[in-house]
PDB file of N, CA and C in Angstrom:
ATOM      1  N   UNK A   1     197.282  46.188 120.284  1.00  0.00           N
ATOM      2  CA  UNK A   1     196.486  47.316 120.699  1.00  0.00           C
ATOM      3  C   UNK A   1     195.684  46.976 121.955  1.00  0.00           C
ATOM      4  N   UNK A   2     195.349  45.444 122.120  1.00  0.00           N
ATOM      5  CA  UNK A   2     194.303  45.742 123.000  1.00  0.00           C
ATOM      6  C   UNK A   2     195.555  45.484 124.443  1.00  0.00           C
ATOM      7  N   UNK A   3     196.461  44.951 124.365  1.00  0.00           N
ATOM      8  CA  UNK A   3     197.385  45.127 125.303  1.00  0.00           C
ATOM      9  C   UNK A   3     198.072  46.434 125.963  1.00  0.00           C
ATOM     10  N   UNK A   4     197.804  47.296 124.541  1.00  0.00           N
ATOM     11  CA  UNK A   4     198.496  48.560 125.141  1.00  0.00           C
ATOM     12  C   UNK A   4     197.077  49.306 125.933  1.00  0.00           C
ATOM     13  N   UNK A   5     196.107  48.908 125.354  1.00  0.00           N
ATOM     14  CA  UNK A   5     194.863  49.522 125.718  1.00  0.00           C
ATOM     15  C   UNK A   5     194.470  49.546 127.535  1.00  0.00           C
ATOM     16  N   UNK A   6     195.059  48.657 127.727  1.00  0.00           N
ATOM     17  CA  UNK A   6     194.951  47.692 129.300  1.00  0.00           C
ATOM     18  C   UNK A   6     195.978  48.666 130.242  1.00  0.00           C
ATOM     19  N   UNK A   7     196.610  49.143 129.579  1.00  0.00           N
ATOM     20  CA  UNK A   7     197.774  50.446 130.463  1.00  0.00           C
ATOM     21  C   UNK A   7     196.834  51.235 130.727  1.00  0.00           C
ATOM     22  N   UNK A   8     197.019  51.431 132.313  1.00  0.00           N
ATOM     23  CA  UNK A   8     196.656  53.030 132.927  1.00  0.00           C
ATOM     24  C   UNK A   8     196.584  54.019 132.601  1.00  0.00           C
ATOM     25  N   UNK A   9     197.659  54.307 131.794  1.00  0.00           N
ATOM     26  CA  UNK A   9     198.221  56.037 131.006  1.00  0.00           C
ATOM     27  C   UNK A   9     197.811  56.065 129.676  1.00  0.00           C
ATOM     28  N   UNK A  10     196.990  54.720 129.011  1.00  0.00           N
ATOM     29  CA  UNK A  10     196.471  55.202 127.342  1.00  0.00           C
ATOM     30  C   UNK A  10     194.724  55.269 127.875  1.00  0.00           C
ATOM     31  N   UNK A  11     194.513  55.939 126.793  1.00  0.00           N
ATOM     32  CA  UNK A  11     193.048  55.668 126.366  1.00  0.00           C
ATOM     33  C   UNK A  11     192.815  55.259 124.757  1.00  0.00           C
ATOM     34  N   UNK A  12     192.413  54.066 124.452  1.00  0.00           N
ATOM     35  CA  UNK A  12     192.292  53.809 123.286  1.00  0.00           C
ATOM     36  C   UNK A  12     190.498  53.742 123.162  1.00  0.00           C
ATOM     37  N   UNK A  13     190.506  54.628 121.958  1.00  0.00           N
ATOM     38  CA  UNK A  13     188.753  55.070 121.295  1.00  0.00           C
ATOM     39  C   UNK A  13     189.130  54.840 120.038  1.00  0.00           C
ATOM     40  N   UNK A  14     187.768  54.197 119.022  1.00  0.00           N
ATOM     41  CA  UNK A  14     187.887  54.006 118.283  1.00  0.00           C
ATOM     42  C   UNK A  14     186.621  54.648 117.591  1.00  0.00           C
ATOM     43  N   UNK A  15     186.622  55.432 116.536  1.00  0.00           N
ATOM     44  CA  UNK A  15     185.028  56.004 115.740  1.00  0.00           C
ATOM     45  C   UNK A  15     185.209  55.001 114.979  1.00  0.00           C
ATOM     46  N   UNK A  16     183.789  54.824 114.679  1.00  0.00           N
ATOM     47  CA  UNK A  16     183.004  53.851 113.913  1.00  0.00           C
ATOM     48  C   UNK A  16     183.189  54.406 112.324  1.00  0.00           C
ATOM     49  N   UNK A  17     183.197  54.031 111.341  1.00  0.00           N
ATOM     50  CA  UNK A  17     182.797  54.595 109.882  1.00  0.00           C
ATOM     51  C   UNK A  17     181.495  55.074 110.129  1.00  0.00           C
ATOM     52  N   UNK A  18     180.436  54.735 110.672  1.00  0.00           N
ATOM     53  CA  UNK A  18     178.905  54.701 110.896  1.00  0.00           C
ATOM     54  C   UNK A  18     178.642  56.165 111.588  1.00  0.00           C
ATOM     55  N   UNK A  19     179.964  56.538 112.155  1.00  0.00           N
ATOM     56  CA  UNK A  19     179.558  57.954 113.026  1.00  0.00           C
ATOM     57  C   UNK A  19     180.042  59.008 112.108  1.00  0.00           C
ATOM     58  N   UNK A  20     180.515  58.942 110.490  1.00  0.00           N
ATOM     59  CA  UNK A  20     180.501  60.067 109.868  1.00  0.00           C
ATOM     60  C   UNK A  20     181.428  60.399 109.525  1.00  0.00           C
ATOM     61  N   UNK A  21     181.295  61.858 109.378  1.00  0.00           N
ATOM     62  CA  UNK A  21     181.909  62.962 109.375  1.00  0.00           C
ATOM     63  C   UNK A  21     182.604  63.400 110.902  1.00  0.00           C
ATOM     64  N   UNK A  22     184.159  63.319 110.785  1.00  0.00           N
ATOM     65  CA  UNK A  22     184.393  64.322 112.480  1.00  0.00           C
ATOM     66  C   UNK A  22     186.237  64.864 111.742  1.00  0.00           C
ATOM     67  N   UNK A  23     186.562  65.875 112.840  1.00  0.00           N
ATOM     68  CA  UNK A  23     187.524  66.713 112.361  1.00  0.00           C
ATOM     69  C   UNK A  23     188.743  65.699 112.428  1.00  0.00           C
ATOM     70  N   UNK A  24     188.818  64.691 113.162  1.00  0.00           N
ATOM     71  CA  UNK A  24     190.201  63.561 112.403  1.00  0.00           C
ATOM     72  C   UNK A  24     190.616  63.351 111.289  1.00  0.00           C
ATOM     73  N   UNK A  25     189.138  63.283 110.039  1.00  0.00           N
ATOM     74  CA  UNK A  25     189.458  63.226 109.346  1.00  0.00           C
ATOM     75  C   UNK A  25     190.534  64.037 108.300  1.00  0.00           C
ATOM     76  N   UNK A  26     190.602  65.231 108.911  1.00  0.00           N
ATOM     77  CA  UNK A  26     191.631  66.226 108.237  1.00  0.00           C
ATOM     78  C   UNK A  26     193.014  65.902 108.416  1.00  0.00           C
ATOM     79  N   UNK A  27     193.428  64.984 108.990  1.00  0.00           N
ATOM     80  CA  UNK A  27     194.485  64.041 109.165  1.00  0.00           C
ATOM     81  C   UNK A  27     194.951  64.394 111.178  1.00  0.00           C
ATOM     82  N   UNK A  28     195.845  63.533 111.071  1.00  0.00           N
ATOM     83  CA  UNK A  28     196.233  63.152 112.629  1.00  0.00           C
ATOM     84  C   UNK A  28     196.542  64.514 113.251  1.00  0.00           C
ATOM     85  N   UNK A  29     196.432  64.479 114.621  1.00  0.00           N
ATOM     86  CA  UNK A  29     197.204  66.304 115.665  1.00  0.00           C
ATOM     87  C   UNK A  29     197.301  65.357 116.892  1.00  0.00           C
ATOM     88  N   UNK A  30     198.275  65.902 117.335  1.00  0.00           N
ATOM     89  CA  UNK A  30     198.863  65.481 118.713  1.00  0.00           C
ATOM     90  C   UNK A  30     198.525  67.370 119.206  1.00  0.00           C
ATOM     91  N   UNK A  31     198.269  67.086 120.496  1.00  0.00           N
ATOM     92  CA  UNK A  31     198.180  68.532 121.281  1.00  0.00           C
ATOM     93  C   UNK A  31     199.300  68.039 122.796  1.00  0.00           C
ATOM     94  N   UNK A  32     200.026  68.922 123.016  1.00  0.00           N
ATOM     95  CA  UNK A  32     201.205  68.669 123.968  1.00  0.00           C
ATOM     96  C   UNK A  32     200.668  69.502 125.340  1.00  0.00           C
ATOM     97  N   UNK A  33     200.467  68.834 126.097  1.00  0.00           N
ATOM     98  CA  UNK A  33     200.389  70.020 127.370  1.00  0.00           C
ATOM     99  C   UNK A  33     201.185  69.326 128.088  1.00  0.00           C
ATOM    100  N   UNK A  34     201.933  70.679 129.266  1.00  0.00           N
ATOM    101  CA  UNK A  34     203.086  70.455 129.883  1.00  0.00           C
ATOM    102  C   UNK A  34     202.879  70.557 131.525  1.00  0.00           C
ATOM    103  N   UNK A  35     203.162  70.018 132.275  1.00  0.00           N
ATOM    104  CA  UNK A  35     203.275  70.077 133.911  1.00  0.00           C
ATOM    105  C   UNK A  35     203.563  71.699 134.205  1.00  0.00           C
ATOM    106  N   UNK A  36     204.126  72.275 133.685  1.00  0.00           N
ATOM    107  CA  UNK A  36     204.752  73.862 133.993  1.00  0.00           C
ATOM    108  C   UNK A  36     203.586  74.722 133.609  1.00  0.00           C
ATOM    109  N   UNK A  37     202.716  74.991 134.416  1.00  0.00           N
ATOM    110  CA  UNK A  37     201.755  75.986 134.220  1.00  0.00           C
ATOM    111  C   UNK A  37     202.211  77.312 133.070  1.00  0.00           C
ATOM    112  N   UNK A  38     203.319  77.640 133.261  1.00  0.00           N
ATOM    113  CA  UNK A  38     204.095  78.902 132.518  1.00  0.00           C
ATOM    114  C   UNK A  38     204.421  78.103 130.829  1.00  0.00           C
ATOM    115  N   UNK A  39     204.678  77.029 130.604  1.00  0.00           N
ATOM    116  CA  UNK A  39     204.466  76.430 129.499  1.00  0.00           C
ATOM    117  C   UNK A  39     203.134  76.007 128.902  1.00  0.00           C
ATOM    118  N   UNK A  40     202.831  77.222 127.452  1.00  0.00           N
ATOM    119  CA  UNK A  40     201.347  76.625 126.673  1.00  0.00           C
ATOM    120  C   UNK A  40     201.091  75.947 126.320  1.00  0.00           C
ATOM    121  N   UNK A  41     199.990  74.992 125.855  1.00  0.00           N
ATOM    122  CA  UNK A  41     200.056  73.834 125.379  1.00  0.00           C
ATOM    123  C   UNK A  41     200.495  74.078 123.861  1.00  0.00           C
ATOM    124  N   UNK A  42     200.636  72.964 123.203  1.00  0.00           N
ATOM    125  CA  UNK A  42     201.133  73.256 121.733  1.00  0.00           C
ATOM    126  C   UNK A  42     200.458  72.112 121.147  1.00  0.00           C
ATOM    127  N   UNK A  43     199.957  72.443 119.752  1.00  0.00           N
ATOM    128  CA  UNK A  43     199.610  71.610 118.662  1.00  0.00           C
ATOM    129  C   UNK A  43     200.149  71.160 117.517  1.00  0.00           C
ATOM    130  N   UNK A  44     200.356  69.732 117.387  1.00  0.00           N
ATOM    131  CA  UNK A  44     201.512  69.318 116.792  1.00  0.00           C
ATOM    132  C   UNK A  44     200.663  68.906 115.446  1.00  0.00           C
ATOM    133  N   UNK A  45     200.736  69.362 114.214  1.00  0.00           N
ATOM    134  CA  UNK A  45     199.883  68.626 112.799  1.00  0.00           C
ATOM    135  C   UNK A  45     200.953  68.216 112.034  1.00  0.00           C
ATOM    136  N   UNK A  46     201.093  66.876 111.661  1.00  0.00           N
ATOM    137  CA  UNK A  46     201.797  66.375 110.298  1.00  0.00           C
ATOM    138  C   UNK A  46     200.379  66.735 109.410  1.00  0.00           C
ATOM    139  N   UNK A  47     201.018  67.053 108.288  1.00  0.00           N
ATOM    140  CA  UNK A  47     200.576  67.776 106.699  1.00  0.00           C
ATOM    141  C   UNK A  47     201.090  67.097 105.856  1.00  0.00           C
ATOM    142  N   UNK A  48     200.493  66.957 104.553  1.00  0.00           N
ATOM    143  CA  UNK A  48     201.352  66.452 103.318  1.00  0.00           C
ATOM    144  C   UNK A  48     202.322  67.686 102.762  1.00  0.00           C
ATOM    145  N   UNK A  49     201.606  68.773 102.829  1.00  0.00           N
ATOM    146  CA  UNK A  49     203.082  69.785 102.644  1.00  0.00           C
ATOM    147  C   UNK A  49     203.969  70.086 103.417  1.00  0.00           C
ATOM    148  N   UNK A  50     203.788  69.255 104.967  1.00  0.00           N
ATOM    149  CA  UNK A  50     204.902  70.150 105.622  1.00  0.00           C
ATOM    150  C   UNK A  50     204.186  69.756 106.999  1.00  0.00           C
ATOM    151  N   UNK A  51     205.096  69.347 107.933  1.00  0.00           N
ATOM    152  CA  UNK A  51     204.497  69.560 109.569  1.00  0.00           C
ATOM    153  C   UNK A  51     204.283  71.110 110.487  1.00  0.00           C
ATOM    154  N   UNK A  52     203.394  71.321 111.068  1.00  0.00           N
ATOM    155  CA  UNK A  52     203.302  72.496 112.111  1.00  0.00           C
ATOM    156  C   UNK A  52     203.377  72.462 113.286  1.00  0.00           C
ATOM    157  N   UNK A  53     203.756  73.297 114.188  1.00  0.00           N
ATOM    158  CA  UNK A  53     203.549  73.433 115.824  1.00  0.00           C
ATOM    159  C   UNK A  53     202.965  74.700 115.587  1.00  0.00           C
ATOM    160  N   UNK A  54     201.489  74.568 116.273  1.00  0.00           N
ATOM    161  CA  UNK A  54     200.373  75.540 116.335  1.00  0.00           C
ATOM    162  C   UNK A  54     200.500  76.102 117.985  1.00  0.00           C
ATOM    163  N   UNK A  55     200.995  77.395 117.929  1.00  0.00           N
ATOM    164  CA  UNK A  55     200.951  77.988 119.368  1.00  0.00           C
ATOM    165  C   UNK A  55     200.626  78.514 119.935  1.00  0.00           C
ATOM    166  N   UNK A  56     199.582  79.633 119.201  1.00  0.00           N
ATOM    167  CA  UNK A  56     198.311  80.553 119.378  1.00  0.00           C
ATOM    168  C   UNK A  56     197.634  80.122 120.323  1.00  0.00           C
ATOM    169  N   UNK A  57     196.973  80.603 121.336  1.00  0.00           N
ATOM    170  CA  UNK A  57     196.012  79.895 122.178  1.00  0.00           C
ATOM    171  C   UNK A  57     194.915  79.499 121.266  1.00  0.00           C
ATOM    172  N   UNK A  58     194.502  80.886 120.325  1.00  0.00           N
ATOM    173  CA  UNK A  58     192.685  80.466 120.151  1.00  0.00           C
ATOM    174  C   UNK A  58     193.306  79.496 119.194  1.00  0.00           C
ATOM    175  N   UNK A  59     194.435  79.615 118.437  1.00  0.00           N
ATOM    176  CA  UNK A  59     194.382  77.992 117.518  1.00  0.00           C
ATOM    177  C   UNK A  59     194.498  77.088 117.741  1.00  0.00           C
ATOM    178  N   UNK A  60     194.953  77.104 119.310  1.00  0.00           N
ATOM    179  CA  UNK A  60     195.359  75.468 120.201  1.00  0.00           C
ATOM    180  C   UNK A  60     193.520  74.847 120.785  1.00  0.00           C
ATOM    181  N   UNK A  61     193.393  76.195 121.180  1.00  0.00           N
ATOM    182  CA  UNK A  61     191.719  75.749 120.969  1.00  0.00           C
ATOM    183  C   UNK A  61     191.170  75.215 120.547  1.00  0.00           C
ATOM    184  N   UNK A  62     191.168  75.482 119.240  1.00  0.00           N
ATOM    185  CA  UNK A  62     190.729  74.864 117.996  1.00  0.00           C
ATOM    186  C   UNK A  62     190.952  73.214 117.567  1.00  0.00           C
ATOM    187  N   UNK A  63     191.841  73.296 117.909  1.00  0.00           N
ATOM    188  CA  UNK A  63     192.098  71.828 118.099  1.00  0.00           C
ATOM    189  C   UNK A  63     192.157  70.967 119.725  1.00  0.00           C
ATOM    190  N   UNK A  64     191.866  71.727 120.567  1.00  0.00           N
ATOM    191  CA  UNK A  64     191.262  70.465 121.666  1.00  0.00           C
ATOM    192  C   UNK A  64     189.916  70.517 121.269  1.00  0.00           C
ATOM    193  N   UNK A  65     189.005  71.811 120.798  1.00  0.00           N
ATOM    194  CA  UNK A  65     187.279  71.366 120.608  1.00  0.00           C
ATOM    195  C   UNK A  65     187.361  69.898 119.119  1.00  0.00           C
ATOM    196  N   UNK A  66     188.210  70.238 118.382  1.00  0.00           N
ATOM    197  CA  UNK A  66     188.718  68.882 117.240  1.00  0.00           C
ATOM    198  C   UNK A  66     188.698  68.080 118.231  1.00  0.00           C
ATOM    199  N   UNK A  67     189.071  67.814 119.247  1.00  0.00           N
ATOM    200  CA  UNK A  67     189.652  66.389 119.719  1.00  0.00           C
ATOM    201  C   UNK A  67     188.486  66.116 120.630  1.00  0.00           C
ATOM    202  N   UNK A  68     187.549  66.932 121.361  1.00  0.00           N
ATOM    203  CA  UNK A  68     186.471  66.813 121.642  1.00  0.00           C
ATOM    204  C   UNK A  68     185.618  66.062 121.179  1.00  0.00           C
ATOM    205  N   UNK A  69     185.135  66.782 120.081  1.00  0.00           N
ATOM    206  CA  UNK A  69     184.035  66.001 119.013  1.00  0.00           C
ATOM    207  C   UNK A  69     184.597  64.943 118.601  1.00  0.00           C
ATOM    208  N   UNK A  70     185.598  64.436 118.288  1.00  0.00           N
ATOM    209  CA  UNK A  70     186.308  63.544 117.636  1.00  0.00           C
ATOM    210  C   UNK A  70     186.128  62.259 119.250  1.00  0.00           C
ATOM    211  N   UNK A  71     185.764  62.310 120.096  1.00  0.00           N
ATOM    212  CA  UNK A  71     186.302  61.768 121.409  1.00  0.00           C
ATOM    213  C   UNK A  71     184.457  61.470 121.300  1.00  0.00           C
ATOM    214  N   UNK A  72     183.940  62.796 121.148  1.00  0.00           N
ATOM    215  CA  UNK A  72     182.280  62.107 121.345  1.00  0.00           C
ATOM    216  C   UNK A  72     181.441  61.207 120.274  1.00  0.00           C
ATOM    217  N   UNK A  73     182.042  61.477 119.176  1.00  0.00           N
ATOM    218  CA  UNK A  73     182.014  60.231 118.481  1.00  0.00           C
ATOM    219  C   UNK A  73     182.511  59.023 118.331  1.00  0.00           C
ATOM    220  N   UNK A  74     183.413  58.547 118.902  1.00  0.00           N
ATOM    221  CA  UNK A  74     183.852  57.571 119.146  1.00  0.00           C
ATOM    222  C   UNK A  74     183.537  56.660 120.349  1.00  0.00           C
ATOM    223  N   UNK A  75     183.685  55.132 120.215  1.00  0.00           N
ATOM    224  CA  UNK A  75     183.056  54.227 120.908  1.00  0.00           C
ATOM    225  C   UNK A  75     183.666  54.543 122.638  1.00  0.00           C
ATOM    226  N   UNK A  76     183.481  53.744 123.513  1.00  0.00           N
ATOM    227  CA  UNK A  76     183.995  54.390 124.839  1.00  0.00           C
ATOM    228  C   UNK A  76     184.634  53.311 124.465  1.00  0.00           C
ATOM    229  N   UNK A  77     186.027  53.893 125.411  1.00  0.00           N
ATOM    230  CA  UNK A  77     187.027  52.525 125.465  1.00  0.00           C
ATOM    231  C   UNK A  77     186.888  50.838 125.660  1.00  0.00           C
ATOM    232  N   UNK A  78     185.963  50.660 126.470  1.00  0.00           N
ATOM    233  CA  UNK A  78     185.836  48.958 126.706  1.00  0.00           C
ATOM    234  C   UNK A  78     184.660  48.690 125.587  1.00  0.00           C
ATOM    235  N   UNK A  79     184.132  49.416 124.745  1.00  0.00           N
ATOM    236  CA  UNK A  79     183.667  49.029 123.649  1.00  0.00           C
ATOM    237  C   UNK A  79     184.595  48.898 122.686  1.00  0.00           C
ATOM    238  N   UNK A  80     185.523  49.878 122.701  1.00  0.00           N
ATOM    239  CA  UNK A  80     186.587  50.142 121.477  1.00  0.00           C
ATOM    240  C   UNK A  80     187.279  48.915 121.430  1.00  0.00           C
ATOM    241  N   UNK A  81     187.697  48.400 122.433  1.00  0.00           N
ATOM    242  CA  UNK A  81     188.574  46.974 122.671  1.00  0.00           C
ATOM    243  C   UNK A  81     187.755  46.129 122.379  1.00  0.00           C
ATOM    244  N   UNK A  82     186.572  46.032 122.810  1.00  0.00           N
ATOM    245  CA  UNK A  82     185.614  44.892 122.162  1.00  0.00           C
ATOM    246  C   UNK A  82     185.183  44.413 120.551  1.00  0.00           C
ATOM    247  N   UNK A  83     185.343  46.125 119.854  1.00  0.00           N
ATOM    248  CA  UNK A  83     185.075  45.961 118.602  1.00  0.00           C
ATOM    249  C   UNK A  83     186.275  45.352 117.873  1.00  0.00           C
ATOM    250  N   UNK A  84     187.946  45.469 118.619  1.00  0.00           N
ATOM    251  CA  UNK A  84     188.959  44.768 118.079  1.00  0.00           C
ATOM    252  C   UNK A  84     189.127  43.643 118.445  1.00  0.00           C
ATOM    253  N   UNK A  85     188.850  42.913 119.160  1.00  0.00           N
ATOM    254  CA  UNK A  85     188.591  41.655 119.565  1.00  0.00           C
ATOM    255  C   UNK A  85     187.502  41.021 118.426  1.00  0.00           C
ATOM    256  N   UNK A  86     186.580  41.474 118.102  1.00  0.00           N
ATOM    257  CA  UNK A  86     185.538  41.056 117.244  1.00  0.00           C
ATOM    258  C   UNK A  86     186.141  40.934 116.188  1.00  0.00           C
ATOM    259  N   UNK A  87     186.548  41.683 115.541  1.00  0.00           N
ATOM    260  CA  UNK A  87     186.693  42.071 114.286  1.00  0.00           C
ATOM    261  C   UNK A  87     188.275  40.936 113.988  1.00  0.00           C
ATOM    262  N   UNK A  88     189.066  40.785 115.519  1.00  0.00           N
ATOM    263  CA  UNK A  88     189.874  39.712 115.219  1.00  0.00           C
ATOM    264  C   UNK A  88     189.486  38.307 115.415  1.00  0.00           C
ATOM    265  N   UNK A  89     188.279  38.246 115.730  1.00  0.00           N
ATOM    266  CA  UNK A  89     187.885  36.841 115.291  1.00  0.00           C
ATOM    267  C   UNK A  89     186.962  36.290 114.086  1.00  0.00           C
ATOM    268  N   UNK A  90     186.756  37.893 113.882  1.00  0.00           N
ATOM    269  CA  UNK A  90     186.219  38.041 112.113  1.00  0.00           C
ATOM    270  C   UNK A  90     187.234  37.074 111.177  1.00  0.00           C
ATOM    271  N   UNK A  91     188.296  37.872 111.196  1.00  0.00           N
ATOM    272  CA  UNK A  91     189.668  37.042 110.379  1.00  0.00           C
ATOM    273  C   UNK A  91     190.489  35.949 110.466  1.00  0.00           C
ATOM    274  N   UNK A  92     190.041  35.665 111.998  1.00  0.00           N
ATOM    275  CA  UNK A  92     190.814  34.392 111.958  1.00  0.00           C
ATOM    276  C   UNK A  92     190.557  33.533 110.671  1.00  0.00           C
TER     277      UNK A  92
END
């Protein structure tokens, strides 16, 4: 992780247990946006009953303000890498 973290094109964040409650917890969403202005973005949810592609605008909404809050609770990236570095010299 902290190798992939070091790529240009990721951002790796990590929330703390300590920061709560945030909408991740309702399980994982990928949101897809596309280079083609004429293409909407789309929201991708694995479910235990079943996966969705959410295509509604106001419901695609709904899940970038999810990924928002979920982004402001979480550590900033060169902390996020720091806390895995720590935590792997916890176990050594």
């Amino acid at each position: 992780m902290i190798d992939v973290a070091a790529h240009p094109a990721v951002t790796l964040q990590i929330i703390p247990l300590a920061a709560g409650g945030h909408p991740g917890l309702d399980g994982e969403f990928t949101i897809l946006d596309f280079p083609d202005e004429e293409d909407s973005p789309v929201a991708y949810q694995e479910g235990f009953f079943g996966d969705i592609f959410v295509e509604a605008p106001d419901d695609v909404a709904r899940y970038y303000r999810a990924a928002e809050t979920a982004r402001g609770k979480a550590l900033a990236p060169d902390e996020s890498v720091t806390l895995i570095k720590d935590v792997r010299k916890a176990i050594r």
